[in-house]
Each structure stands twice: as structure tokens, then as C-alpha cells.
Protein backbone atom coordinates (compact mmCIF):
# COMPACT_ATOMS: atom_id res chain seq x y z
CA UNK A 1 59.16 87.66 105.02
CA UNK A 2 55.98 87.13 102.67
CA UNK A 3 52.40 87.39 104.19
CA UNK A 4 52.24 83.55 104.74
CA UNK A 5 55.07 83.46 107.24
CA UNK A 6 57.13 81.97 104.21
CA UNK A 7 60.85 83.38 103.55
CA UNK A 8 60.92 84.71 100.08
CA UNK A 9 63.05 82.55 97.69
CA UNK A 10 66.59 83.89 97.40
CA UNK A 11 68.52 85.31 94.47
CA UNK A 12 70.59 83.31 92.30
CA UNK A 13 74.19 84.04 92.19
CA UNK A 14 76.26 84.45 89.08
CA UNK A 15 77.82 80.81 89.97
CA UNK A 16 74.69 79.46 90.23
CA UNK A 17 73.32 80.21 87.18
CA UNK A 18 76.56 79.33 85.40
CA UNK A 19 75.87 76.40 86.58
CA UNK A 20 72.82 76.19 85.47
CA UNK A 21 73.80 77.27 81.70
CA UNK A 22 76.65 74.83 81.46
CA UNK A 23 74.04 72.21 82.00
CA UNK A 24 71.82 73.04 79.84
CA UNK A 25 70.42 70.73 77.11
CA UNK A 26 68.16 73.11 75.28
CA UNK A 27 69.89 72.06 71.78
CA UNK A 28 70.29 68.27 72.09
CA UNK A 29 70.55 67.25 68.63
CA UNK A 30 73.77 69.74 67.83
CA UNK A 31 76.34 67.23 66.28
CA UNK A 32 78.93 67.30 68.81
CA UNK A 33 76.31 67.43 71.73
CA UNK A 34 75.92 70.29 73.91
CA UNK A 35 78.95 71.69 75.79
CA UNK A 36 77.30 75.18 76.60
CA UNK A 37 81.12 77.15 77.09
CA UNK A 38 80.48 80.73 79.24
CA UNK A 39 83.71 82.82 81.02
CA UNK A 40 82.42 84.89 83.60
CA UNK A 41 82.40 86.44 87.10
CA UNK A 42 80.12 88.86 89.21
CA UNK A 43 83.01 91.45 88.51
CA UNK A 44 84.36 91.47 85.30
CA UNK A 45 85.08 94.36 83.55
CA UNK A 46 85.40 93.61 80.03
CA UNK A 47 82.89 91.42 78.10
CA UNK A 48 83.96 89.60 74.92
CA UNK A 49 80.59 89.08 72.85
CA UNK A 50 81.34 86.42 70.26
CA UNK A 51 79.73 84.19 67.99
CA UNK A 52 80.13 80.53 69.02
CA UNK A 53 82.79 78.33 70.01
CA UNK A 54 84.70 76.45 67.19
CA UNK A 55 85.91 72.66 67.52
CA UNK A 56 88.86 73.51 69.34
CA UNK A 57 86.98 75.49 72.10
CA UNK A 58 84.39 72.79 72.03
CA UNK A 59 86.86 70.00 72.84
CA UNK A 60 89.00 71.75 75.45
CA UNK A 61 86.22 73.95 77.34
CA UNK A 62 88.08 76.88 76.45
CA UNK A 63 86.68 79.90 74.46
CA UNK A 64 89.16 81.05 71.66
CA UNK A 65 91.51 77.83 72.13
CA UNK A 66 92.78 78.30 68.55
CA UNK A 67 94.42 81.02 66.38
CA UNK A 68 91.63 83.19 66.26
CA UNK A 69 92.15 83.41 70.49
CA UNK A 70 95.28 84.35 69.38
CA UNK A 71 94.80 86.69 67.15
CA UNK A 72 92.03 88.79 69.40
CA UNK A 73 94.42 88.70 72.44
CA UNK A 74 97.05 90.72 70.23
CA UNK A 75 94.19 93.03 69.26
CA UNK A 76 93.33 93.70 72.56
CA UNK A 77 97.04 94.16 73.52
CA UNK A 78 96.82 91.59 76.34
CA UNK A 79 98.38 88.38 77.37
CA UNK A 80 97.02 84.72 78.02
CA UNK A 81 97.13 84.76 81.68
CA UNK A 82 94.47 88.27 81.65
CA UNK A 83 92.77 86.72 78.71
CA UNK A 84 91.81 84.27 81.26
CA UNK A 85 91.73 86.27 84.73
CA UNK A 86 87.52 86.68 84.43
CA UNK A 87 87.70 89.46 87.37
CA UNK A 88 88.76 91.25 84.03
CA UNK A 89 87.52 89.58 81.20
CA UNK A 90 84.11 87.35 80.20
CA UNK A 91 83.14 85.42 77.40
CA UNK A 92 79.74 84.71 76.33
CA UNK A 93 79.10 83.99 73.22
CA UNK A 94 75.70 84.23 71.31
CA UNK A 95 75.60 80.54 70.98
CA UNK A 96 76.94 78.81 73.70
CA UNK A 97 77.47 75.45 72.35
CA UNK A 98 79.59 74.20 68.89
CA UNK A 99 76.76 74.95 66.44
CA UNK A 100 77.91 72.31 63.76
CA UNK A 101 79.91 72.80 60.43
CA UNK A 102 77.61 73.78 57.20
CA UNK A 103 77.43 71.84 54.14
CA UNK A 104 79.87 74.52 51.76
CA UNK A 105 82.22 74.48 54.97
CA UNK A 106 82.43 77.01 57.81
CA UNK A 107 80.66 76.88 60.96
CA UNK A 108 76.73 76.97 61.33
CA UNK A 109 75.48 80.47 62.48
CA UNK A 110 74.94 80.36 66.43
CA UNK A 111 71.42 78.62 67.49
CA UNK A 112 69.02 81.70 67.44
CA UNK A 113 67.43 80.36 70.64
CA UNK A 114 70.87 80.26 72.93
CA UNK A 115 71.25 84.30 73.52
CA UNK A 116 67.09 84.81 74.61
CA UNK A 117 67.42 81.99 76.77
CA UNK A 118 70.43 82.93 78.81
CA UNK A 119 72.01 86.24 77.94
CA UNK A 120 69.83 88.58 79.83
CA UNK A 121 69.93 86.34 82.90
CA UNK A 122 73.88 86.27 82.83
CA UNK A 123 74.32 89.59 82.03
CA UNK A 124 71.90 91.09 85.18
CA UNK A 125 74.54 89.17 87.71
CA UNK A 126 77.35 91.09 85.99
CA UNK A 127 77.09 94.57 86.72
CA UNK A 128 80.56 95.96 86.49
CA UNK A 129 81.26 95.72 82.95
CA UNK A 130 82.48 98.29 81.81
CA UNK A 131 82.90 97.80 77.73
CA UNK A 132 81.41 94.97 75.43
CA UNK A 133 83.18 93.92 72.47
CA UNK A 134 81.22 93.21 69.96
CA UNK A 135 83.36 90.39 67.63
CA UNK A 136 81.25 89.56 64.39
CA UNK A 137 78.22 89.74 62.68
CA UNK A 138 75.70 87.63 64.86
CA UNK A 139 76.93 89.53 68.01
CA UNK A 140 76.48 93.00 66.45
CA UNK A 141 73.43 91.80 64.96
CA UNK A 142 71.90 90.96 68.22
CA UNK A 143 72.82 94.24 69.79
CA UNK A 144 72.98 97.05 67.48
CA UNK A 145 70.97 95.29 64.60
CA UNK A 146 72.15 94.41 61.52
CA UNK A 147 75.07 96.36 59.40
CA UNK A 148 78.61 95.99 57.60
CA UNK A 149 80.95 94.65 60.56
CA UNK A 150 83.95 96.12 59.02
CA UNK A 151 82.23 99.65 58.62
CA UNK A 152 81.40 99.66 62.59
CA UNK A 153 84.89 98.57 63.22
CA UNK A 154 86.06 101.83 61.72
CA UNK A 155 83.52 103.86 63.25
CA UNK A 156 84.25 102.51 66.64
CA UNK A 157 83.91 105.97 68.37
CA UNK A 158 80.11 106.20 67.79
CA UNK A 159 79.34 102.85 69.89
CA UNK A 160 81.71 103.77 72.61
CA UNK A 161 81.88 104.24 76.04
CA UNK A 162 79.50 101.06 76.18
CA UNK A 163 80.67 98.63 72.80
CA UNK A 164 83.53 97.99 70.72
CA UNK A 165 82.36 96.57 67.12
CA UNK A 166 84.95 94.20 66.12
CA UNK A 167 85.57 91.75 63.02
CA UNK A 168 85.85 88.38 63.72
CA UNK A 169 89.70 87.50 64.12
CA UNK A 170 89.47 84.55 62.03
CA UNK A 171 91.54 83.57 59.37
CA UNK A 172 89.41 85.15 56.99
CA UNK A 173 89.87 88.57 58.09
CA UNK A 174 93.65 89.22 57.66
CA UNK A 175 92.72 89.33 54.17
CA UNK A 176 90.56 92.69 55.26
CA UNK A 177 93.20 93.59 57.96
CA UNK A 178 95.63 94.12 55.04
CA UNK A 179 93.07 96.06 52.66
CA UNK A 180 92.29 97.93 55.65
CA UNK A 181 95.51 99.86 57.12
CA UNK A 182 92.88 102.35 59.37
CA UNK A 183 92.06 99.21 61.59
CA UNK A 184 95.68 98.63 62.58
CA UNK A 185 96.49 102.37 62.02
CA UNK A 186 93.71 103.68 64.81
CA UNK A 187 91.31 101.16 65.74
CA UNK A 188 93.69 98.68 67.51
CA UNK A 189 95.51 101.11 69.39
CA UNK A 190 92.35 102.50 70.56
CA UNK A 191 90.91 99.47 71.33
CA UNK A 192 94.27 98.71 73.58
CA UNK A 193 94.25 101.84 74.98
CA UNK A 194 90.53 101.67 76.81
CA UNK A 195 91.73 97.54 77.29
CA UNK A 196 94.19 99.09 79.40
CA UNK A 197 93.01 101.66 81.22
CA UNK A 198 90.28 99.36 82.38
CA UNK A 199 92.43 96.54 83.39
CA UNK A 200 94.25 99.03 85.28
CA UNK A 201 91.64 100.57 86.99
CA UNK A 202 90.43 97.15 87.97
CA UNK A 203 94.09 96.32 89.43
CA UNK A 204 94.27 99.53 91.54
């Protein structure tokens, strides 16, 4: 009770300020509109740090709804139905929303507003992660600072127990996959093997 007889104002919950994100209208001029898209509950165990959603995830309210969901999931070594189980896995992107396409093609980089405004908030709700992975440039760049993705995907071991660096599983990188036999040699079988033993230890 404060001094003034007043009961102090309670916590948010995780679901509450979910709520609160999905709502928000920070970047009202994006070109699809805002659709701020965030996976997440008070115990997951894995976090998938991304960039931003594409078009796909944008019009279904899914995260990953297109090959390059596919692609991570066979990284990881797990199926849809886990992908999607967020007692085990979150997603939160560095930009929430569809950032827009750029002029040369691609998508825009994430809104460099999105991860101050909510990421910290989100991520002090979620206390039992147990590994991040990293996936791309603007995520690594947020938390590790800037440096070659596909060199910190080979040197996985020195960011672990806490994050996983990982390319981007877009279309663009099977090109790299294939000049690159260590990352299907070592890194995605170690990146399955703590996926595993974490999913696992969350199942009991």
C-alpha cells in the first residue's frame, strides 16, 4: 500500500502488453499500414530474433508464413506444430510491422524506432528463455553490433550459451549455404542439437 492509502498500480502481464504492441500505431504511414506481428508467451524457451515480417506474414498474421519459415524450421530441426507451440518458441522481430519494399527491390530495413520502443518491455515478461537466435544482419546488429553475419554463423560457439547468430533463410542465402559446406557440416547440427535438448527439457 503507498503512503496515501492508495494501492500501488499493478504489473502488466506479458498478454497485456502484447496487447498493447499489436495495437500500436507508432509507424502509421508504412505502406501496408501497421500490423505489429509478435509470437510470445511468459514461458518460452527459445526466442527467434528476426528482421521483419515479409508480405506473406503481413497478410496472414503469421511470422515466417513463406519459404523462408520453411527453410528456418528445417534448420532448427523442428516441425510446424513446435514452430508454433510459443511455451517453446517466440518471435519478435526487430521491426514488428511490414516495413515496405525498396525502390531496387527487396524489403526496407526494419523501422529503427520499433525494437527501443517495445523490445525491452517484451523481453522483461519473458524470463525463461533460454537461447536467442539471432537471424540476420539488423538483429545481430542490434545485439552484438555490427559484423559479417555469415562469419558469426560459423563461429557460433563464441555467442553461445545465450545467442545463436544465424543468416537469414531467405532465398538469397542457399547461394552461401552451398559455398559454405561448414554451415550444414557443423553449424546446423549444432544448432538442432541445443533446439532439442531445450524443447525437451521444456516437455519433461
Amino acid at each position: 500500500m503507498s503512503p496515501d492509502g492508495a494501492a500501488p498500480p499493478c504489473a502488466p502481464t506479458l498478454s497485456d502488453l502484447l496487447g498493447e504492441v499489436r495495437g500500436c500505431r507508432a509507424c502509421a504511414d508504412l505502406p501496408l499500414g501497421p500490423r505489429p506481428l509478435v509470437h510470445a508467451a511468459a514461458d518460452s524457451r527459445i526466442l527467434i530474433a528476426s528482421q521483419a515480417p515479409g508480405t506473406k506474414a503481413h497478410l496472414s498474421g503469421r511470422s515466417f508464413d513463406d519459404a523462408s519459415g520453411i527453410r528456418l524450421r528445417d534448420w532448427m530441426g523442428i516441425d510446424e506444430a513446435t514452430f508454433w507451440d510459443t511455451r517453446l518458441v517466440a518471435i519478435m522481430p526487430m521491426g514488428l510491422c511490414y516495413p515496405g519494399r525498396l525502390p531496387k527491390g527487396g524489403d526496407c530495413p526494419p523501422r529503427p524506432n520499433c525494437a527501443p520502443l517495445w523490445r525491452a518491455r517484451v523481453l522483461a515478461l519473458m524470463p525463461s528463455i533460454e537461447l536467442t537466435l539471432l537471424v540476420g544482419a539488423y538483429s545481430q546488429a542490434h545485439v552484438l553490433g555490427p559484423g559479417p553475419v555469415g562469419e558469426r554463423a560459423l563461429d557460433f560457439r563464441a555467442y553461445l550459451p545465450r545467442y545463436f547468430p544465424l543468416p537469414h533463410p531467405s532465398w538469397r542465402t542457399g547461394a552461401w549455404e552451398a559455398r559454405t559446406p561448414r554451415f550444414r557440416a557443423e553449424v546446423i547440427p549444432a544448432l538442432r542439437a541445443h533446439v532439442r535438448a531445450i524443447i525437451e527439457r521444456a516437455r519433461g
